[in-house]
N, C-alpha and C. Protein backbone atom coordinates (compact mmCIF):
# COMPACT_ATOMS: atom_id res chain seq x y z
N UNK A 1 0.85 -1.16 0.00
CA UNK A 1 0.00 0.00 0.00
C UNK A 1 0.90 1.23 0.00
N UNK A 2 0.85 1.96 -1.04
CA UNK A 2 1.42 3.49 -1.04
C UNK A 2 1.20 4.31 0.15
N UNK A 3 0.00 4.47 0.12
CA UNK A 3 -0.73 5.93 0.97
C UNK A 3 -2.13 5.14 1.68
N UNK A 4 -1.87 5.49 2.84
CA UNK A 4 -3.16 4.86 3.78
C UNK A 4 -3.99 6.25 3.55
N UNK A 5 -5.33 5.29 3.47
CA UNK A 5 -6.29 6.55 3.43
C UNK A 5 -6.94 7.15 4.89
N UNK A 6 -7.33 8.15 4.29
CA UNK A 6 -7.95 9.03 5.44
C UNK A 6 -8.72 8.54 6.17
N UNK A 7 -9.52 7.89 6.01
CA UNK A 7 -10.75 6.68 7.04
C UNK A 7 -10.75 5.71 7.43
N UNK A 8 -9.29 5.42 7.19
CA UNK A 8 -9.02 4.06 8.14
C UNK A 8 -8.01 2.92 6.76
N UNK A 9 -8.58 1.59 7.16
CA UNK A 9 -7.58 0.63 6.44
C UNK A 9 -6.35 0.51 6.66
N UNK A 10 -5.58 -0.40 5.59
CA UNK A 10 -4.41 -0.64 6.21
C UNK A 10 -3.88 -0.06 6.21
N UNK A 11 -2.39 0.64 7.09
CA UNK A 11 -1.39 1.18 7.08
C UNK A 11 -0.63 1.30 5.57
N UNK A 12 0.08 2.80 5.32
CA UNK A 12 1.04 2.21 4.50
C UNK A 12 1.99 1.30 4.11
N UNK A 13 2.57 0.79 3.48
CA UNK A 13 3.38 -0.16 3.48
C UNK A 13 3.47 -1.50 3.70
N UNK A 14 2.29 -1.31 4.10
CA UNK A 14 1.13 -2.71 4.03
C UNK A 14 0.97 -4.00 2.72
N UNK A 15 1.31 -5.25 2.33
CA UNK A 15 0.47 -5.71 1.31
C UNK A 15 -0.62 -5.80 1.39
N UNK A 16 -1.47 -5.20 0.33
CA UNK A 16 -2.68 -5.80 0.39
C UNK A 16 -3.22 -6.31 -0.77
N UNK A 17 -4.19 -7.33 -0.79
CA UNK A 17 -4.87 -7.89 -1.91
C UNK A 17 -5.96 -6.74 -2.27
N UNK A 18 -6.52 -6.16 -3.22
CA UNK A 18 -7.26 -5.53 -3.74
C UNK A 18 -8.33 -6.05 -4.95
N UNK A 19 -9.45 -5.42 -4.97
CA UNK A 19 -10.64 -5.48 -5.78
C UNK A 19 -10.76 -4.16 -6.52
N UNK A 20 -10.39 -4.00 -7.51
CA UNK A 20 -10.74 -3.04 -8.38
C UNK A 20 -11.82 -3.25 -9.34
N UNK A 21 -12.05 -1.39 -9.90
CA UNK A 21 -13.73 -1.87 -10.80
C UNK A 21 -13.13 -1.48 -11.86
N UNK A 22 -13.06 -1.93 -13.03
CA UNK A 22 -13.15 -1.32 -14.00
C UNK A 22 -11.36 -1.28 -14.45
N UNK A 23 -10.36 -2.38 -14.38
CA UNK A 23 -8.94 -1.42 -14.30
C UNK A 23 -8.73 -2.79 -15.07
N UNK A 24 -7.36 -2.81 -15.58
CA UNK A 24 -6.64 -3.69 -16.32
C UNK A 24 -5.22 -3.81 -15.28
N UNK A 25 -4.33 -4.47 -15.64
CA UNK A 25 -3.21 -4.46 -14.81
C UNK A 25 -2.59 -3.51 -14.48
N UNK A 26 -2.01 -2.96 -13.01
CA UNK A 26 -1.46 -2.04 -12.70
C UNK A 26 -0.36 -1.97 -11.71
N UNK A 27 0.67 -1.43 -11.49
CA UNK A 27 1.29 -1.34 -10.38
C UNK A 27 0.66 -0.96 -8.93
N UNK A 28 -0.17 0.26 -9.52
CA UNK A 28 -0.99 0.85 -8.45
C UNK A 28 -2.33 1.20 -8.95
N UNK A 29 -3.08 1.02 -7.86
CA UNK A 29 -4.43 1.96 -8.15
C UNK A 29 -5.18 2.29 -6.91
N UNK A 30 -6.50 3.36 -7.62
CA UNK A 30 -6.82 4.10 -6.25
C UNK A 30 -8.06 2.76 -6.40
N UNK A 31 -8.12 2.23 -5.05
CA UNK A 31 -9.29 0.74 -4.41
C UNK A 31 -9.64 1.39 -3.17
N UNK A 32 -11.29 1.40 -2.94
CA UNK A 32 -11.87 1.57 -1.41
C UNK A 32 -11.08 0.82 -0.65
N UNK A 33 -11.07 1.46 0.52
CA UNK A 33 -10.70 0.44 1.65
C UNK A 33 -11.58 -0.42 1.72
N UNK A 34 -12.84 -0.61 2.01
CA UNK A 34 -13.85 -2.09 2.12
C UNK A 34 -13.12 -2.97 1.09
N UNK A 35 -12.39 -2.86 -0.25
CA UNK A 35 -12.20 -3.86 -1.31
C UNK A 35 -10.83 -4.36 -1.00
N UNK A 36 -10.01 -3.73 0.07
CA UNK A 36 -8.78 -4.76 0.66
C UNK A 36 -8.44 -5.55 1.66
N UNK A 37 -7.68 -6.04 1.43
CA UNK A 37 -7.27 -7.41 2.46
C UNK A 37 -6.30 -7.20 2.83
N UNK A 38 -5.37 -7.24 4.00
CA UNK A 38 -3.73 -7.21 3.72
C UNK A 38 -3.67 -8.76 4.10
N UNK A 39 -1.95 -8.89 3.46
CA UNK A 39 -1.81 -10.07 2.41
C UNK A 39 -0.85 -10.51 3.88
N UNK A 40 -0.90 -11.66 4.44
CA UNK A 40 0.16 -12.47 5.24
C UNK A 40 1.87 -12.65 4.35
N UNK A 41 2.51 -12.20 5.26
CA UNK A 41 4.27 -12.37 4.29
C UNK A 41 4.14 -13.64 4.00
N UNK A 42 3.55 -14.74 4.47
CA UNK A 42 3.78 -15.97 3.88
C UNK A 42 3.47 -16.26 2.58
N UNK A 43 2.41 -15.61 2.12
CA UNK A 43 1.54 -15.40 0.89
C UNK A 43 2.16 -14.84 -0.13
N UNK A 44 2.83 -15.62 -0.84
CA UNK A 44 3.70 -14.68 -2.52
C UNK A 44 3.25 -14.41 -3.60
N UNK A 45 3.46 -13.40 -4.60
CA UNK A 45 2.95 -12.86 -4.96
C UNK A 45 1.87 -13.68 -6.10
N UNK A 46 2.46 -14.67 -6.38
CA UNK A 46 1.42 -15.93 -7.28
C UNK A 46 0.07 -16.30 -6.66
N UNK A 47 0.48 -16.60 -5.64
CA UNK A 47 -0.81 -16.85 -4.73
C UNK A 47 -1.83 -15.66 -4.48
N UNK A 48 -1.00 -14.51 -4.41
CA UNK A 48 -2.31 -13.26 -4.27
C UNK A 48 -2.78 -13.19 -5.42
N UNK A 49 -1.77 -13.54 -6.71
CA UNK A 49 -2.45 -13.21 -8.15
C UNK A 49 -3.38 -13.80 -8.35
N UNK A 50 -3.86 -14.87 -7.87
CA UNK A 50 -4.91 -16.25 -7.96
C UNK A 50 -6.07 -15.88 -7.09
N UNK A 51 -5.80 -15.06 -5.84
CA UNK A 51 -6.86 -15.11 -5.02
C UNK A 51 -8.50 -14.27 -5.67
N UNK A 52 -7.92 -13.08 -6.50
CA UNK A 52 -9.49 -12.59 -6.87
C UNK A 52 -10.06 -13.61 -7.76
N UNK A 53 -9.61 -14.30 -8.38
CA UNK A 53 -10.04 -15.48 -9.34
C UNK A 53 -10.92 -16.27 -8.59
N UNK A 54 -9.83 -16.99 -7.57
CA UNK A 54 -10.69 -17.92 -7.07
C UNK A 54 -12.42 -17.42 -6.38
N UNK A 55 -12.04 -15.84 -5.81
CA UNK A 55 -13.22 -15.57 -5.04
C UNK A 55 -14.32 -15.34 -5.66
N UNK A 56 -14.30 -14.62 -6.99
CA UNK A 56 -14.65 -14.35 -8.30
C UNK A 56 -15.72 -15.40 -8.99
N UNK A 57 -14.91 -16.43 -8.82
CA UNK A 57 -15.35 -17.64 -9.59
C UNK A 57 -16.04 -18.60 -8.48
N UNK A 58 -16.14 -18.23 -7.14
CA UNK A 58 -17.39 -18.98 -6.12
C UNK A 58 -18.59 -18.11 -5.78
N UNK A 59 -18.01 -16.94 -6.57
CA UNK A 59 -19.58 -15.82 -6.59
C UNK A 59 -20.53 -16.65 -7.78
């Protein structure tokens, strides 16, 4: 996470998994706080790449 927002969520510097609307691949983007997760260090970056899929695809 770049910049923690003003109303709370995670800290900067934070990983977090994110839900974006409308975006294609990015380094960064602006995501509500309700649409993140922060990510456990155990968790690499393959595995976060997989996670909106999987959640995605049990909606």
């Amino acid at each position: 996470m770049l910049r923690a927002a003003e109303d709370g969520g995670p800290p900067a510097g934070t990983r977090v998994l994110g839900l974006a609307d409308r975006t294609g691949r990015a380094r960064s983007a602006a995501v509500a706080v309700d649409r993140l997760a922060p990510l456990p260090a155990e968790v690499g970056d393959m595995e976060a790449a997989a996670m909106p899929v999987a959640g995605l695809t049990a909606l």
